[in-house]
N, C-alpha and C. Protein backbone atom coordinates (compact mmCIF):
# COMPACT_ATOMS: atom_id res chain seq x y z
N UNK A 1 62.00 89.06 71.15
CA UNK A 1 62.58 87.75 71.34
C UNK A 1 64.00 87.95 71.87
N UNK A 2 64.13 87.11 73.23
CA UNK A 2 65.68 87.41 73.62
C UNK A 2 66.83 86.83 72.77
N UNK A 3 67.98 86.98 73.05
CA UNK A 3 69.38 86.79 71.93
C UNK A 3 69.15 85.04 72.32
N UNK A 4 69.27 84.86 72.97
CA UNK A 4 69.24 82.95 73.87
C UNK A 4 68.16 82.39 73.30
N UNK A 5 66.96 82.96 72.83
CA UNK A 5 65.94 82.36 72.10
C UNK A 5 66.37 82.32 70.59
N UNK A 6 66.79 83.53 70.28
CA UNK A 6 67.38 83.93 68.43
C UNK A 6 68.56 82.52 68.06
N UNK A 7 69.34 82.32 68.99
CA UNK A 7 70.36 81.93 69.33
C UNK A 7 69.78 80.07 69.43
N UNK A 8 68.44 79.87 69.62
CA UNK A 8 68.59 78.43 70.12
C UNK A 8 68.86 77.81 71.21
N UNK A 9 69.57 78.65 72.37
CA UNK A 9 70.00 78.12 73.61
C UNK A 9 69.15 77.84 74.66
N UNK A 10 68.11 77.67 74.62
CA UNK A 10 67.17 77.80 75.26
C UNK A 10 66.84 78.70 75.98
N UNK A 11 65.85 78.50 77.28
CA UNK A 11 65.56 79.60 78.06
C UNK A 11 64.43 79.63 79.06
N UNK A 12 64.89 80.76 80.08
CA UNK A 12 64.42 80.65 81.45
C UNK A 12 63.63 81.83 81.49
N UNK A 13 63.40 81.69 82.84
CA UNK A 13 62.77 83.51 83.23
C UNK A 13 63.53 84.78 82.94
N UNK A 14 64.41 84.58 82.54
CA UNK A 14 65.17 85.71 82.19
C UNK A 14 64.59 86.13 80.58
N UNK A 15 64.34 85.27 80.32
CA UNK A 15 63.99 85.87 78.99
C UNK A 15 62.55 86.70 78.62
N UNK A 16 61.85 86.23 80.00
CA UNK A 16 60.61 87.34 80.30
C UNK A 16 60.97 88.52 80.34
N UNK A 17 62.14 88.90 81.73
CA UNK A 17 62.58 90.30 81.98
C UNK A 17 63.64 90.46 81.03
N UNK A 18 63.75 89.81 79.55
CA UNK A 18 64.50 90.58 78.42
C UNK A 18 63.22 91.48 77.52
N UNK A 19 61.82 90.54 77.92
CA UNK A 19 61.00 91.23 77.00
C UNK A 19 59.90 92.35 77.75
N UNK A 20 60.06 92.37 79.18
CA UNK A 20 59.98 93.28 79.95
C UNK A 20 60.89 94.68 79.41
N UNK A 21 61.74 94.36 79.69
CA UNK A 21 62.84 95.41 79.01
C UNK A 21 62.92 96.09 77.82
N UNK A 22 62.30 95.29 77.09
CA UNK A 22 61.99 95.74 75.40
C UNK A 22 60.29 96.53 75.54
N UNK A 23 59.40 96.14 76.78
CA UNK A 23 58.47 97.14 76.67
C UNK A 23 58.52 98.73 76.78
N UNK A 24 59.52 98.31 78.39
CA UNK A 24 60.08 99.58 78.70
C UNK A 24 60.91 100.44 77.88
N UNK A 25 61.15 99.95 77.52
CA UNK A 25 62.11 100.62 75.98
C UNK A 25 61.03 101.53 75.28
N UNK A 26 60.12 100.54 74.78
CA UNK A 26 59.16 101.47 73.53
C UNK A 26 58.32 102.36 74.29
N UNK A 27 58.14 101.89 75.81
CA UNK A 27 57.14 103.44 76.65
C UNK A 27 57.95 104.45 76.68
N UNK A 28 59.16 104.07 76.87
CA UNK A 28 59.98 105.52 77.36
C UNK A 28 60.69 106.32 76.22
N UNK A 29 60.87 105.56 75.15
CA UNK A 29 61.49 106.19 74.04
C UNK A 29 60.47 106.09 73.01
N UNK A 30 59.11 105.76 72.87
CA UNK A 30 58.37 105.05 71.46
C UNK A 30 58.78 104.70 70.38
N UNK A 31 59.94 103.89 70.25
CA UNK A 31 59.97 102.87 69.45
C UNK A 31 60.96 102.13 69.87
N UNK A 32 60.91 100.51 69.00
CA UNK A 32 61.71 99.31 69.80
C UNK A 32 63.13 100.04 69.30
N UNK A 33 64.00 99.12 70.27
CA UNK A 33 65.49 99.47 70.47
C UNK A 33 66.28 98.61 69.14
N UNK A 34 65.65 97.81 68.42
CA UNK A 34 66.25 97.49 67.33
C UNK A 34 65.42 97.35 66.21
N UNK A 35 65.83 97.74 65.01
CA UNK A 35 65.12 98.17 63.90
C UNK A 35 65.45 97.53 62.25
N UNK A 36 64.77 96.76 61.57
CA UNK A 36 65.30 96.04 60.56
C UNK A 36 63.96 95.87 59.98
N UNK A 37 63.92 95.66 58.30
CA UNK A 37 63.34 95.55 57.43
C UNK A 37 62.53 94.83 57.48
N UNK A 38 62.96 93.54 58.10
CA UNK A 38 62.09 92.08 57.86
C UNK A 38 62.78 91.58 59.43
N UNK A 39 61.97 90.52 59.78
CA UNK A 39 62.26 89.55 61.19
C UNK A 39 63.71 89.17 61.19
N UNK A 40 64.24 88.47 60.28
CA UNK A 40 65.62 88.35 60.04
C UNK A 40 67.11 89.55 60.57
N UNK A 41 66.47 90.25 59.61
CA UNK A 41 67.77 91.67 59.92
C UNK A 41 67.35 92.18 62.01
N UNK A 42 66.09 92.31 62.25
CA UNK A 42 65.80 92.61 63.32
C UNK A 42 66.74 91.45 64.41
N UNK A 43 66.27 90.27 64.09
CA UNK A 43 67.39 89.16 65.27
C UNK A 43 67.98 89.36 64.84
N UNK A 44 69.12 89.67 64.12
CA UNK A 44 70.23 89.73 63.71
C UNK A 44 70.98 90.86 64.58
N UNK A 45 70.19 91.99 64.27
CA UNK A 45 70.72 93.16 65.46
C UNK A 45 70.29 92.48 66.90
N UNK A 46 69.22 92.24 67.11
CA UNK A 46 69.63 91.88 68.94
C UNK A 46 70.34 91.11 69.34
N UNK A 47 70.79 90.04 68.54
CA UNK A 47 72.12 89.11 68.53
C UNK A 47 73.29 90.33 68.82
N UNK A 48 73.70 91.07 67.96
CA UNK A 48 75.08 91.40 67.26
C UNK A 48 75.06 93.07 67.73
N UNK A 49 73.95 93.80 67.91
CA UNK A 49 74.04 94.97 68.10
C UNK A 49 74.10 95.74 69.30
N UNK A 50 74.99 96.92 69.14
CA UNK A 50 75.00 97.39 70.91
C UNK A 50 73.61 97.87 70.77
N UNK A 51 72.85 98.38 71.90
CA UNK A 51 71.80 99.01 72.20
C UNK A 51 72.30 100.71 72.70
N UNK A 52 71.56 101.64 71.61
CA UNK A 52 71.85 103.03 72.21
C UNK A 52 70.53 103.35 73.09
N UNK A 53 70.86 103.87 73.91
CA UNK A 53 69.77 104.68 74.89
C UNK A 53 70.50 105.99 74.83
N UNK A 54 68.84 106.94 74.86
CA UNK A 54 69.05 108.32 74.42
C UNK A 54 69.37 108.67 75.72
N UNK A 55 69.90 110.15 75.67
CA UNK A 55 70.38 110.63 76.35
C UNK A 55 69.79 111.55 77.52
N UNK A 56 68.47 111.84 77.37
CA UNK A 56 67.69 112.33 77.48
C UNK A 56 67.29 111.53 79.39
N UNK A 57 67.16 110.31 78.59
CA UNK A 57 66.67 109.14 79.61
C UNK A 57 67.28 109.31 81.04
N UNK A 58 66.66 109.36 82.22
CA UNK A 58 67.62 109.79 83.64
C UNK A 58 68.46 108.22 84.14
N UNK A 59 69.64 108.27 84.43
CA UNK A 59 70.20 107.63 84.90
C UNK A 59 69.49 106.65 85.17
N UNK A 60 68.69 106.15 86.34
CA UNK A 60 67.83 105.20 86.56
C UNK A 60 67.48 104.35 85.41
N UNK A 61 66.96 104.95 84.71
CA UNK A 61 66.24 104.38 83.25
C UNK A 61 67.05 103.95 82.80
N UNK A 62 68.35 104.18 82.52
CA UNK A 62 69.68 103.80 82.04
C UNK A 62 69.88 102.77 82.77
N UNK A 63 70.10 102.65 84.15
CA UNK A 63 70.75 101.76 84.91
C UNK A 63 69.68 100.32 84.39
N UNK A 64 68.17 100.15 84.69
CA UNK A 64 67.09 99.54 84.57
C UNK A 64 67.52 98.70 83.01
N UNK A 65 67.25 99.66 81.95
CA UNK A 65 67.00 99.08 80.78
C UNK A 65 68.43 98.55 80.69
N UNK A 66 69.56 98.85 81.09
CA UNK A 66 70.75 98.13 80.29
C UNK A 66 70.41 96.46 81.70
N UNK A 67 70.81 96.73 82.27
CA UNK A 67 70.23 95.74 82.76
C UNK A 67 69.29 94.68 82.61
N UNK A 68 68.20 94.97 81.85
CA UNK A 68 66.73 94.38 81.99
C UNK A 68 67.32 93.46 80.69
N UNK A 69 68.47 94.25 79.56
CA UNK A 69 68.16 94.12 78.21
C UNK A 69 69.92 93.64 77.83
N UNK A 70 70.74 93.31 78.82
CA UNK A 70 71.73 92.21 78.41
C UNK A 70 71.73 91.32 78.12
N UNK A 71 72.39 90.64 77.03
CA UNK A 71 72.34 89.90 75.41
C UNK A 71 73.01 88.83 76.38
N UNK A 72 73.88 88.77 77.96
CA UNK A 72 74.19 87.44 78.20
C UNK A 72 72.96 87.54 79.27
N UNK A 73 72.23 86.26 79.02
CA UNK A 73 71.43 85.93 80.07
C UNK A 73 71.39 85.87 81.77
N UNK A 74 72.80 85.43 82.00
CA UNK A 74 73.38 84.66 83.39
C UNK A 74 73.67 86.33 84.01
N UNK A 75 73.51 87.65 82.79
CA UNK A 75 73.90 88.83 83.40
C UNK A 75 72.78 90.15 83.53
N UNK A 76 72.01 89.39 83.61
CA UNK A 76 70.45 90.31 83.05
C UNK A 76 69.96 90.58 84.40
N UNK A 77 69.39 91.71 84.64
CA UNK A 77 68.66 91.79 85.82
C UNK A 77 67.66 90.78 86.20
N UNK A 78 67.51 90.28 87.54
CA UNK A 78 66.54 89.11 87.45
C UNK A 78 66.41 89.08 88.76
N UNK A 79 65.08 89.04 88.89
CA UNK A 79 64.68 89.00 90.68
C UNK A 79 65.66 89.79 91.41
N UNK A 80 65.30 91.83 91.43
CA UNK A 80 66.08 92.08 91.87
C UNK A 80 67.79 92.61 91.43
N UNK A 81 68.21 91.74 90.48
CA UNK A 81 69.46 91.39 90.02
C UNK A 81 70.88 90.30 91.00
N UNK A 82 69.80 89.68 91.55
CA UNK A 82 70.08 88.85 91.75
C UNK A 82 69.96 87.49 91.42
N UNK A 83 70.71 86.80 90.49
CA UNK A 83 70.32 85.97 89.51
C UNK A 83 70.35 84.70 90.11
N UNK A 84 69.79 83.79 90.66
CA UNK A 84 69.89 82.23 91.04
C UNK A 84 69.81 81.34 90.38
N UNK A 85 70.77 80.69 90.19
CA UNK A 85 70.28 79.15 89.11
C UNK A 85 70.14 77.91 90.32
């Protein structure tokens, strides 16, 4: 669930390629990028938490997922990364 959905603010196509981003996450590393007990603590970190990507991951993958998986919407990769409203 993207931060803009956790959050109430509604939401666009961007919030597809936030959960695009969260697939790619668990193929390339196997497991999700934020981790909590119960549903609660989990939004709580994708709200509030940085995201680590391992190190391992090649640049690209880096460039992709931070992109795919920014917490402001209006700054998320989108068509491209070119964002149109």
């Amino acid at each position: 669930m993207s931060p803009e959905i956790i959050l109430g603010k509604g939401h666009d196509k961007a919030a597809d390629w936030w959960s695009v981003g969260i697939l790619l996450f668990e193929m390339l590393i196997g497991q999700p990028p934020f981790h909590g007990g119960n549903k609660d603590k989990v939004q709580k970190k994708i709200v509030k938490d940085k995201m680590k990507l391992p190190a391992f991951l090649s640049s690209e993958a880096h460039a992709l997922l931070k992109g795919l998986l920014q917490k402001d919407p209006s700054k998320r990769l989108v068509n491209g990364g070119n964002r149109k409203r």
